[in-house]
N, C-alpha and C. Protein backbone atom coordinates (compact mmCIF):
# COMPACT_ATOMS: atom_id res chain seq x y z
N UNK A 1 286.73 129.00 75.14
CA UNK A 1 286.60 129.92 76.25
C UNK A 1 286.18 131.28 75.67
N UNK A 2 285.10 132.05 76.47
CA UNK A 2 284.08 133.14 75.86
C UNK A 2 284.83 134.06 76.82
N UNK A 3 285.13 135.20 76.44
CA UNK A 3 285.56 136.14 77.55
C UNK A 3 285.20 136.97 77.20
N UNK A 4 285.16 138.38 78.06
CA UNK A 4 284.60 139.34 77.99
C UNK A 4 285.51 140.69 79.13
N UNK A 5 285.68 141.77 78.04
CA UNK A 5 286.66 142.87 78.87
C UNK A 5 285.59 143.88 79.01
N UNK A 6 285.17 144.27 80.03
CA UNK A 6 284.20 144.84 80.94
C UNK A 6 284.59 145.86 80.75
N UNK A 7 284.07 147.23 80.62
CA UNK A 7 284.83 148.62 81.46
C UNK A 7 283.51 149.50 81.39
N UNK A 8 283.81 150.37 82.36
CA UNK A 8 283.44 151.87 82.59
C UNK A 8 284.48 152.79 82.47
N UNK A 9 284.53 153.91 81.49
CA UNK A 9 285.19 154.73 80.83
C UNK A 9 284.34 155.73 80.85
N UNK A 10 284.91 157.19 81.77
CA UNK A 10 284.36 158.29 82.03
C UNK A 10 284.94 159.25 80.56
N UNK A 11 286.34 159.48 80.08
CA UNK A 11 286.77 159.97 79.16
C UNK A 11 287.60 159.03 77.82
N UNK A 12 287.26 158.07 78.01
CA UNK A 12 287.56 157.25 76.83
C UNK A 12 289.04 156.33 77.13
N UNK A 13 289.89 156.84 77.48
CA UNK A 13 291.59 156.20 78.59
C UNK A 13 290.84 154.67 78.81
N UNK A 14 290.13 154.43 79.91
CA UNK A 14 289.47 153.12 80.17
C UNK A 14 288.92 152.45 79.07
N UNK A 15 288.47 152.96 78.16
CA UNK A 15 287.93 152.00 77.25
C UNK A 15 288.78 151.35 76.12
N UNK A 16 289.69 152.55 75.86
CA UNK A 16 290.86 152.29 74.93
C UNK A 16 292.11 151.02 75.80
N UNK A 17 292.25 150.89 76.66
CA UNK A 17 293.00 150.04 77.57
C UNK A 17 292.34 148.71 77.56
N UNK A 18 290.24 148.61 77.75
CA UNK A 18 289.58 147.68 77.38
C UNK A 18 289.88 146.90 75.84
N UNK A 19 290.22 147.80 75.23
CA UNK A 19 289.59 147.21 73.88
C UNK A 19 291.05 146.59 73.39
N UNK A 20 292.29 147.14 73.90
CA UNK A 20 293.35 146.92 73.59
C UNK A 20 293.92 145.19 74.15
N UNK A 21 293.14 145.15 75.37
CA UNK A 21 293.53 144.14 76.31
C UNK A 21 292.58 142.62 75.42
N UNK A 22 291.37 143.09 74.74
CA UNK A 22 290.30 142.42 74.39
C UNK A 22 291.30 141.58 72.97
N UNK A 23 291.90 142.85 72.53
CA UNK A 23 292.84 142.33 71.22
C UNK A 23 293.13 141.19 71.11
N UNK A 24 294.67 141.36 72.32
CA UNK A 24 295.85 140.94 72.92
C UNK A 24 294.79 139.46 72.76
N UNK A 25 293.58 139.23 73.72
CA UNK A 25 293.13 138.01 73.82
C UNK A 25 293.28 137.38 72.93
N UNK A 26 292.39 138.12 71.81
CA UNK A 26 292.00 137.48 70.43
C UNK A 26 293.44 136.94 69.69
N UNK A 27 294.16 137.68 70.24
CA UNK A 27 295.33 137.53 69.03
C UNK A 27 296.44 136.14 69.89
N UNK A 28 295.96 135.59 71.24
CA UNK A 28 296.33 134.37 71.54
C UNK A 28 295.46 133.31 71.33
N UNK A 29 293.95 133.50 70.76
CA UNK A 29 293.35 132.35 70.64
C UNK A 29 292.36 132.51 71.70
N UNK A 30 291.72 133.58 72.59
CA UNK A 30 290.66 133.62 72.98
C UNK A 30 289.72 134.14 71.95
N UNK A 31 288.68 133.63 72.40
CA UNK A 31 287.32 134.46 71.94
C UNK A 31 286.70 135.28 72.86
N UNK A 32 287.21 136.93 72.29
CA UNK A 32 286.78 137.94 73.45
C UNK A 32 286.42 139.25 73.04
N UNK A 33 285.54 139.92 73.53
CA UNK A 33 285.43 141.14 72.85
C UNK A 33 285.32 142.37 74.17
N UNK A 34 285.35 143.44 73.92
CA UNK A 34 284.95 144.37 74.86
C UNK A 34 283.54 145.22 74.57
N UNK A 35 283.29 145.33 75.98
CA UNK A 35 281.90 145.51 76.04
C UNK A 35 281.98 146.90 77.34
N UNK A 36 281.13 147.80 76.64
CA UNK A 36 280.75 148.69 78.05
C UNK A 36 280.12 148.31 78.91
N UNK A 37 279.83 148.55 80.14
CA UNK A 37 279.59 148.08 81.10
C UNK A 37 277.58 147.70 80.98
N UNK A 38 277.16 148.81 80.65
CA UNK A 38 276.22 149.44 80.02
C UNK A 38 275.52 148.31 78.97
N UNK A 39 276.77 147.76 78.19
CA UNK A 39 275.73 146.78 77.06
C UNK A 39 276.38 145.20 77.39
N UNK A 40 276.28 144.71 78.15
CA UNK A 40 276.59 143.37 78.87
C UNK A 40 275.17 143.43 79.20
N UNK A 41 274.29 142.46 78.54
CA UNK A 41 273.11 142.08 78.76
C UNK A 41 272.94 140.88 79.56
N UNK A 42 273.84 140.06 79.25
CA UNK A 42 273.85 138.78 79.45
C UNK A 42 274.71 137.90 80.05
N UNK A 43 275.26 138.56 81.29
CA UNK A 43 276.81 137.85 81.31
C UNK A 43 276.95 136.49 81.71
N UNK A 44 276.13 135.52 81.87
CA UNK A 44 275.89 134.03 82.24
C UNK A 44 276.91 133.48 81.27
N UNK A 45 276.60 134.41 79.61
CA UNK A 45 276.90 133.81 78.43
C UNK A 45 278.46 133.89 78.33
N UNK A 46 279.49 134.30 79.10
CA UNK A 46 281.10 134.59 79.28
C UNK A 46 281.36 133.28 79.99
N UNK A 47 282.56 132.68 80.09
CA UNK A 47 283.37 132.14 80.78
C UNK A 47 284.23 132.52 81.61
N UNK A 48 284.70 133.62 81.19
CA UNK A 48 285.75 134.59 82.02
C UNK A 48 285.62 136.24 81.57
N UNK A 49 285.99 137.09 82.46
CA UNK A 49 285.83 138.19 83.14
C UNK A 49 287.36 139.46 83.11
N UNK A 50 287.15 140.13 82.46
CA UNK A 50 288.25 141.13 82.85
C UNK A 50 287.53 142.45 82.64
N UNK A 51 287.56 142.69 84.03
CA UNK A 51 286.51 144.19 84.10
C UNK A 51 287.20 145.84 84.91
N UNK A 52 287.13 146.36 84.19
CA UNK A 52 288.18 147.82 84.12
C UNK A 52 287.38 148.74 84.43
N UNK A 53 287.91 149.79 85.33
CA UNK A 53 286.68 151.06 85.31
C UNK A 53 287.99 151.93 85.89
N UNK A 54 287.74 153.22 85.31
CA UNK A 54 288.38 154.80 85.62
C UNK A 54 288.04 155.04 87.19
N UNK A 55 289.47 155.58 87.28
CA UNK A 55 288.99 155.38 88.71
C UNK A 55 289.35 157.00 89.01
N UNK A 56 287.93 157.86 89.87
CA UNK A 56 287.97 158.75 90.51
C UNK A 56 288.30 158.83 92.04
N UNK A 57 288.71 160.13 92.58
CA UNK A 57 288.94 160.15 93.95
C UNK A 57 288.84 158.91 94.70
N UNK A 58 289.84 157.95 94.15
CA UNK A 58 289.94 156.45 94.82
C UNK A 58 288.49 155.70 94.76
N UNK A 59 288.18 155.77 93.95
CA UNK A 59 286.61 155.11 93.80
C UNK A 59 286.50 154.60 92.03
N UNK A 60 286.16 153.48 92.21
CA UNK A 60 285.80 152.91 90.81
C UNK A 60 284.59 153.63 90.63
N UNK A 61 284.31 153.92 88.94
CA UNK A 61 283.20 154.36 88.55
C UNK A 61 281.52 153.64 89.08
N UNK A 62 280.51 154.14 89.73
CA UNK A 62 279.55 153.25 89.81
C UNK A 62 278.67 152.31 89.53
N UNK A 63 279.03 152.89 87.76
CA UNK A 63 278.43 151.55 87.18
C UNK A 63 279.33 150.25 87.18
N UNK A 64 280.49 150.29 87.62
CA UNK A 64 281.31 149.58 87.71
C UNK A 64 281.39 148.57 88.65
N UNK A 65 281.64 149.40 89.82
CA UNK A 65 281.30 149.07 90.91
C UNK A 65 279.83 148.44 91.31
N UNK A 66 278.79 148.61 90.40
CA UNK A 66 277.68 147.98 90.75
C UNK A 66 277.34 146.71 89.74
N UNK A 67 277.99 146.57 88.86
CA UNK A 67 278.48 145.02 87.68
C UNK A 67 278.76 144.21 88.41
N UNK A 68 280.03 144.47 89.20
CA UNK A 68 280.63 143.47 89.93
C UNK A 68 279.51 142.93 91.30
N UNK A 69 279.29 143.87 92.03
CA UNK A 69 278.15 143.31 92.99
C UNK A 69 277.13 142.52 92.33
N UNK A 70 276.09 143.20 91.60
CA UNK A 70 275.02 142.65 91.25
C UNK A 70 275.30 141.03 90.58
N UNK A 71 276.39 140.81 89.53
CA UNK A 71 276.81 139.91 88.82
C UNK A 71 277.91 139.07 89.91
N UNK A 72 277.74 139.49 91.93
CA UNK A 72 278.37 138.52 92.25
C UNK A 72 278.65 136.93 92.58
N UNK A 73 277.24 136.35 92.37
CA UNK A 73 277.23 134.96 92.25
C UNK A 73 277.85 134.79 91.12
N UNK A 74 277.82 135.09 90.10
CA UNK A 74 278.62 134.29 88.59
C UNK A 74 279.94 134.17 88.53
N UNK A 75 280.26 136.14 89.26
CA UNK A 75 281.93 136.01 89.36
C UNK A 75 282.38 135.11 90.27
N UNK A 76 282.01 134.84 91.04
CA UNK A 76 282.50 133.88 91.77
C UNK A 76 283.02 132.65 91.45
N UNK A 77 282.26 132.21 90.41
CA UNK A 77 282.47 130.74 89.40
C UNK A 77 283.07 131.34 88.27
N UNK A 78 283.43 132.33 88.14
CA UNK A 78 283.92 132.25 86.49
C UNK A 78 285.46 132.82 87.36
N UNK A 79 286.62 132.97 85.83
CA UNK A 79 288.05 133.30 86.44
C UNK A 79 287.50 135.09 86.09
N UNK A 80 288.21 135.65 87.13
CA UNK A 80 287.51 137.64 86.89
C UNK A 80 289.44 138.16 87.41
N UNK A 81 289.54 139.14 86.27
CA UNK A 81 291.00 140.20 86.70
C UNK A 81 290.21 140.89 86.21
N UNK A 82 290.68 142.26 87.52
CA UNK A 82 290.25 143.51 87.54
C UNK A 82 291.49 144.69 87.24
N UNK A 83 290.98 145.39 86.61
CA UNK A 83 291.81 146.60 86.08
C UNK A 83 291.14 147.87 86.63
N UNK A 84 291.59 148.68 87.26
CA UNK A 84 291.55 150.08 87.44
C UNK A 84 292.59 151.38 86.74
N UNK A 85 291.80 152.27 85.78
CA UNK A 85 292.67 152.66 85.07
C UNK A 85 292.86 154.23 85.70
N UNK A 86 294.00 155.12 86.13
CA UNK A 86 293.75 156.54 86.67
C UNK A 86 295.39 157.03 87.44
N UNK A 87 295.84 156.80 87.89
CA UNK A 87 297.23 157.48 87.80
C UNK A 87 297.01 158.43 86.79
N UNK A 88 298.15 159.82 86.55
CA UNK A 88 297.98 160.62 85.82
C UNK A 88 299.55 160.88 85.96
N UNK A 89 300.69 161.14 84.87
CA UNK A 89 301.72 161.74 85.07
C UNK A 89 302.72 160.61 84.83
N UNK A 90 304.02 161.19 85.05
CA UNK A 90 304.76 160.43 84.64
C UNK A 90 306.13 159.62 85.43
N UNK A 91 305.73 160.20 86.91
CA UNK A 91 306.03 159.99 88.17
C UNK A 91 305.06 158.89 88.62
N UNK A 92 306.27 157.43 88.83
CA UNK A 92 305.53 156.10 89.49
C UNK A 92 305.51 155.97 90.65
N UNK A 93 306.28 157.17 91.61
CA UNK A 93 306.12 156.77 92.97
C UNK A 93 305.68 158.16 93.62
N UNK A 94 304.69 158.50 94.45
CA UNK A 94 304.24 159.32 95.47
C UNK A 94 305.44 160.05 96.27
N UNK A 95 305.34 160.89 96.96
CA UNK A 95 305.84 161.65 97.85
C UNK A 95 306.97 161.22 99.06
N UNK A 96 306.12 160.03 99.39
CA UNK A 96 306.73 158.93 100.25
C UNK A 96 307.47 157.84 99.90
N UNK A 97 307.72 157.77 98.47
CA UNK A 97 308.34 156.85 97.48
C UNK A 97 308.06 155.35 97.78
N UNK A 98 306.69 155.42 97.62
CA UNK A 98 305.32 154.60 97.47
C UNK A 98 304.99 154.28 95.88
N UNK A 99 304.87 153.48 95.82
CA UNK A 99 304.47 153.06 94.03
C UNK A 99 303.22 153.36 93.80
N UNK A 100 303.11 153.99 92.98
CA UNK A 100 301.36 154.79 92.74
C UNK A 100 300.44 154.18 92.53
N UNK A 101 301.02 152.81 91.67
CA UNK A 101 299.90 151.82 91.38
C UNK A 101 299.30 150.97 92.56
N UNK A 102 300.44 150.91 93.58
CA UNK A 102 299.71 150.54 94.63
C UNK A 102 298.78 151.44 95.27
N UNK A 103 299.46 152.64 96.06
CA UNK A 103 299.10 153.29 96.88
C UNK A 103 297.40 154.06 96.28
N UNK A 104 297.47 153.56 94.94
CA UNK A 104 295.86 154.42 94.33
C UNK A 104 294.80 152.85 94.05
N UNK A 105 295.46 151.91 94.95
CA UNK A 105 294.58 151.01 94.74
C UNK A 105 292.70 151.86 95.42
N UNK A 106 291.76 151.50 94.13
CA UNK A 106 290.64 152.11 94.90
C UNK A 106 290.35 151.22 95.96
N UNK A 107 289.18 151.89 96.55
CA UNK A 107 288.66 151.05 97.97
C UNK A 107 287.68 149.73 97.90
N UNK A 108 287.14 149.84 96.56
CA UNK A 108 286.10 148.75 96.11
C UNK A 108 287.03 147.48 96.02
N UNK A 109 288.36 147.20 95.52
CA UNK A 109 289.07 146.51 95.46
C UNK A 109 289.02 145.37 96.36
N UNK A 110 289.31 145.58 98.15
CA UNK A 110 289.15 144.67 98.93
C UNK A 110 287.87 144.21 99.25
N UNK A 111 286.97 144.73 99.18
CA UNK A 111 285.46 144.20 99.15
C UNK A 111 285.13 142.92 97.79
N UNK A 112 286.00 143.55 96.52
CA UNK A 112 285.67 142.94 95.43
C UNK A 112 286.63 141.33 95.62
N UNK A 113 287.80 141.73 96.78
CA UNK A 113 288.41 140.32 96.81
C UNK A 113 287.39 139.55 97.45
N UNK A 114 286.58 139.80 98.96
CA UNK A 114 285.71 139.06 99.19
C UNK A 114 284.46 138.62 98.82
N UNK A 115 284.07 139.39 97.86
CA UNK A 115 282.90 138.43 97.13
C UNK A 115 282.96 137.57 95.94
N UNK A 116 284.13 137.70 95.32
CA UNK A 116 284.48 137.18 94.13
C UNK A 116 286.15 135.97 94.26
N UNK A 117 286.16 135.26 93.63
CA UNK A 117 287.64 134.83 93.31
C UNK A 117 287.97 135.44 92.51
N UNK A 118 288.96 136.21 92.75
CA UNK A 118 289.41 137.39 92.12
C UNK A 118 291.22 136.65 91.69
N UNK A 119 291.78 136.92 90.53
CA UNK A 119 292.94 136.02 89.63
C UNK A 119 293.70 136.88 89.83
N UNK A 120 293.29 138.40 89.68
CA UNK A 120 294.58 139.35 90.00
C UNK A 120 293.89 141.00 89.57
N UNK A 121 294.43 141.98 90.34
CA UNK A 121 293.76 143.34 90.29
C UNK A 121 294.66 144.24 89.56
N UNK A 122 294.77 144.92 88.83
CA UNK A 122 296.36 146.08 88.50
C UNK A 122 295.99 147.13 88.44
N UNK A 123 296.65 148.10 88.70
CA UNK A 123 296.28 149.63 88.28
C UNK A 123 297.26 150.14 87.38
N UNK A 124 296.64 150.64 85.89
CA UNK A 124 297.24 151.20 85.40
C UNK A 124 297.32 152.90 85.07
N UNK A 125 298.07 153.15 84.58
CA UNK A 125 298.23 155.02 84.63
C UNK A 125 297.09 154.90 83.28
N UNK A 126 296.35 156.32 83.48
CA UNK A 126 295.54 156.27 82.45
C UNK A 126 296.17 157.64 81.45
N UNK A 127 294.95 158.56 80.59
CA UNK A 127 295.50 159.24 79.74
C UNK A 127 294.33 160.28 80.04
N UNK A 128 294.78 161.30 79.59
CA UNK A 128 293.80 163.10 79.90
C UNK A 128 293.82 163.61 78.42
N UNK A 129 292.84 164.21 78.06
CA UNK A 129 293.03 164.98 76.94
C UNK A 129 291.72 165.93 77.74
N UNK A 130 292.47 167.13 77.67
CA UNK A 130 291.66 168.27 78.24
C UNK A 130 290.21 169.02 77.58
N UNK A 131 290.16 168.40 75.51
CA UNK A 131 289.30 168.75 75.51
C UNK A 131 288.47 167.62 75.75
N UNK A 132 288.26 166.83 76.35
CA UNK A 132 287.37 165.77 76.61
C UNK A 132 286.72 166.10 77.76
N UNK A 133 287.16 166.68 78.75
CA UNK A 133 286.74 166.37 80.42
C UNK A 133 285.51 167.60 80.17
N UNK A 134 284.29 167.43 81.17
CA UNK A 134 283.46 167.64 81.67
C UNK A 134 283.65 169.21 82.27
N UNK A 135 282.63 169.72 82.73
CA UNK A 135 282.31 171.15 82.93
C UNK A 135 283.50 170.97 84.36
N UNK A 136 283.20 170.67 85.25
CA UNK A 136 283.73 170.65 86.73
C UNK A 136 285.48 170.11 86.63
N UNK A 137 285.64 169.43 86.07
CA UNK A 137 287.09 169.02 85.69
C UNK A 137 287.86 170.14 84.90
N UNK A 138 287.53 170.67 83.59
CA UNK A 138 288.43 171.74 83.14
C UNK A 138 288.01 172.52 84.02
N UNK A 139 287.30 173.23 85.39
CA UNK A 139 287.25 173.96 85.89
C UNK A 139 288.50 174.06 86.99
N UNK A 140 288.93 172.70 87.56
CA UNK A 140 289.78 172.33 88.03
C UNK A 140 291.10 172.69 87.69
N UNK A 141 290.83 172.18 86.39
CA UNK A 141 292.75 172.49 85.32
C UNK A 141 292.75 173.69 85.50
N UNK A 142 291.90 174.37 85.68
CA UNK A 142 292.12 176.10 85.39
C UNK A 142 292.67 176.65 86.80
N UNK A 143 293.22 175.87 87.41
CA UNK A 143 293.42 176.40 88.59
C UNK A 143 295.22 175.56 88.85
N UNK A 144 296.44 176.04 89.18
CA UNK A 144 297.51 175.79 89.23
C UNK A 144 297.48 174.14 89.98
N UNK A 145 296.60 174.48 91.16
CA UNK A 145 297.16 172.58 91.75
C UNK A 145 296.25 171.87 90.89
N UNK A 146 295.23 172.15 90.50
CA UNK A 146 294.58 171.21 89.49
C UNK A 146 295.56 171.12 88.09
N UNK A 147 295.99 171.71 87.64
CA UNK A 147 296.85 171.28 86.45
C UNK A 147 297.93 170.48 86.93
N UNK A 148 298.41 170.11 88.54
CA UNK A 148 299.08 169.72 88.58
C UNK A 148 298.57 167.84 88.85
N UNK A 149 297.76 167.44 89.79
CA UNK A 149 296.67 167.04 89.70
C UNK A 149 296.02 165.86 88.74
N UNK A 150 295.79 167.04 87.76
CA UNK A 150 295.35 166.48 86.40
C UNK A 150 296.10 166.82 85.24
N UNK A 151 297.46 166.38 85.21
CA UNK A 151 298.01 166.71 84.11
C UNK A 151 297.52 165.82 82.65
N UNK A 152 297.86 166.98 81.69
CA UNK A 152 297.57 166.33 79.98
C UNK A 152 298.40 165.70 79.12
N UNK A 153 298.07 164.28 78.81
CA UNK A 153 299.04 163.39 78.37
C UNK A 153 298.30 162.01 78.33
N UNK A 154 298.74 161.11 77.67
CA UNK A 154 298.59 159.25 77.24
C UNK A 154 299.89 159.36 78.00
N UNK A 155 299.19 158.63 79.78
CA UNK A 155 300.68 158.06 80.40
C UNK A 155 300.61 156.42 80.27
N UNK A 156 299.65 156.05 79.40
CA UNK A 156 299.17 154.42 79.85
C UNK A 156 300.46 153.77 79.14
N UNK A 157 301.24 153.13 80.24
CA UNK A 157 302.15 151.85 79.52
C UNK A 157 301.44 150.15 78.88
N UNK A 158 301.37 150.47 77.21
CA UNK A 158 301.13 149.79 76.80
C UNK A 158 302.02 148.38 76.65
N UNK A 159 303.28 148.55 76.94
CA UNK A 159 304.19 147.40 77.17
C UNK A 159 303.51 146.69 78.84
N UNK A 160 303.33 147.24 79.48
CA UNK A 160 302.57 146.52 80.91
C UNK A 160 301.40 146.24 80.78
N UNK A 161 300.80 146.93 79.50
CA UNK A 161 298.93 146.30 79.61
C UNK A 161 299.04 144.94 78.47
N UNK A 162 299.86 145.39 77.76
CA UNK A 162 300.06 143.91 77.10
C UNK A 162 299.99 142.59 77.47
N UNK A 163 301.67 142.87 78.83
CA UNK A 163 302.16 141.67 79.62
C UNK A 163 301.03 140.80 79.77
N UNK A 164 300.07 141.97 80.57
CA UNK A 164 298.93 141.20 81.76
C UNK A 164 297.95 141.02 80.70
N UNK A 165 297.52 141.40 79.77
CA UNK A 165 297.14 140.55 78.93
C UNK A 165 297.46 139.31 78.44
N UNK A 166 298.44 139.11 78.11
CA UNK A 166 299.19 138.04 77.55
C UNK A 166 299.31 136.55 78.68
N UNK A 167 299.34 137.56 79.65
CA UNK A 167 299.39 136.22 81.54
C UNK A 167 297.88 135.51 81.00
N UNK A 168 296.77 136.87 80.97
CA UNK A 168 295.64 136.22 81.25
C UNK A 168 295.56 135.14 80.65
N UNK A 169 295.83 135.33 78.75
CA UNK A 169 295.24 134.23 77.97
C UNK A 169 295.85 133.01 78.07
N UNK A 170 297.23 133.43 78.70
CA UNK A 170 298.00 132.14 79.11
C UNK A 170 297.20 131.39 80.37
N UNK A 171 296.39 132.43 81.31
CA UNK A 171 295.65 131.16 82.33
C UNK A 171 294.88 130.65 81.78
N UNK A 172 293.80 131.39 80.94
CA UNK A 172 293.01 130.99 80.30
C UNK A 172 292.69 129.60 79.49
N UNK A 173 294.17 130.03 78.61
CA UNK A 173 294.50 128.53 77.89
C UNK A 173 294.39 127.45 78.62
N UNK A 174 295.12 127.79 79.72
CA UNK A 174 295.15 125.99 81.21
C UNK A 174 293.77 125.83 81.73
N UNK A 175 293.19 126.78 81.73
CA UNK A 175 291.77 126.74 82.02
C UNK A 175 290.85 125.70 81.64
N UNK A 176 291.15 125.99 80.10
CA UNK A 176 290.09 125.10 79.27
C UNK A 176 289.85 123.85 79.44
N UNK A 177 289.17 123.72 79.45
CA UNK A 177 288.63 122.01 79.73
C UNK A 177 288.90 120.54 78.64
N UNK A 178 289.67 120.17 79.61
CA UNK A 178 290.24 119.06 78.38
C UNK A 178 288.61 118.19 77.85
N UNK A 179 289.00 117.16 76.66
CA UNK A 179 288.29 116.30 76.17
C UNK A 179 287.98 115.37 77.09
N UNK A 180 287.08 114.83 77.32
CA UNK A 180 286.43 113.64 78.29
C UNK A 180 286.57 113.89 79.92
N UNK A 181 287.38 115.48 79.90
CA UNK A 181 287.46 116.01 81.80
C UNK A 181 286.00 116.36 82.19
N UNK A 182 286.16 116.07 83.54
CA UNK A 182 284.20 116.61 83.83
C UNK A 182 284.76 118.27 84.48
N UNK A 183 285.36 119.12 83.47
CA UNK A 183 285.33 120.62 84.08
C UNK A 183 284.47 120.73 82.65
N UNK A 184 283.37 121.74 83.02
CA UNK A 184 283.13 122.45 82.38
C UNK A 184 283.50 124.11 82.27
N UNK A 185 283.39 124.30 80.68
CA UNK A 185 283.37 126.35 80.70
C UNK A 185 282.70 126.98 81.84
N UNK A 186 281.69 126.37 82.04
CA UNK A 186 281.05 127.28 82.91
C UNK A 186 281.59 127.23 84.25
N UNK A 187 282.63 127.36 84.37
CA UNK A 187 283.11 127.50 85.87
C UNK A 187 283.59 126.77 86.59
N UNK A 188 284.10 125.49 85.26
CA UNK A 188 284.48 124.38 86.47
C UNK A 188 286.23 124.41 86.51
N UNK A 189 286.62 125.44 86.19
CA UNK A 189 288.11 125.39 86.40
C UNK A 189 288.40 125.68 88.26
N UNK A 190 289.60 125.90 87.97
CA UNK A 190 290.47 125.83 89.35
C UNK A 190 290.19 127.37 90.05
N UNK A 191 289.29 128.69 89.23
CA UNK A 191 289.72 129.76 89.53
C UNK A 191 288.39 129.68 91.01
């Protein structure tokens, strides 16, 4: 089984969560690497799918968001978990004592359940380092509700990006296609 951890990473948080998750694979016995969104030339050539993008004002990044569309006949046949990485802080529940990871689910999400068989979606808290961000963002921090907003810190729980790593390669494993079964890699599992 060929897998492949997808992301769009605006300040680097998303990609570091990609590459970490890509590990985790390798280190159960997938064959997987991470790839920017950007250099996936070929994705016919994957079996399975775990594709991550930073998520702004409730919106997955666009190149992100446009992987998954364009590449939606394949996802459909292959197994695909989606990651959205963007929470900020160290507070898990909202105002309304709402769980953040839910309540910041982006909006591409339910669209992405109907075009794809989708295995499972998560949102994780991502990470800020202030000298990284862009002209319009530290312009933001410079202002009291923006520092509040966008606070500076690695909030990503690596004990939870593990787990769901560790689930995947475990579906993965059941996935595979026994000796003399007529499933093939290419999509002939249960997902």
């Amino acid at each position: 089984m060929k897998a492949v951890v997808v992301y769009a990473s605006k300040y680097g948080s998303t990609r570091g969560i990609a590459e970490f998750i890509a590990e985790k694979l390798r280190q159960a016995g997938t064959q997987a690497e991470a790839r920017d969104v950007g250099e996936v030339q070929n994705p016919g050539d994957y079996d399975a799918f775990v594709i991550g993008s930073a998520v702004y004002m409730t919106n997955w990044l666009k190149e992100a968001a446009e992987f998954v569309t364009r590449n939606r006949a394949l996802l459909a046949n292959r197994p695909v978990w989606l990651f959205s990485s963007g929470p900020l802080g160290t507070e898990t529940k909202d105002d309304k004592g709402q769980d953040l990871r839910t309540v910041t689910e982006p909006k591409e999400i339910a669209e992405f359940r109907e075009l794809i068989k989708l295995c499972d979606h998560r949102v994780f808290f991502g990470a800020l380092d202030s000298s990284k961000l862009g002209f319009g963002h530290r312009m933001l921090r410079k202002l009291p509700a923006g520092r509040n907003l966008l606070p500076e810190g690695d909030f990503r729980d690596w004990n939870d990006i593990e787990a769901w790593a560790i689930s995947i390669a475990r579906a993965l494993e059941t996935a595979k296609p026994t000796p003399g079964s007529n499933k093939s890699a290419q999509g002939g599992s249960a997902y």
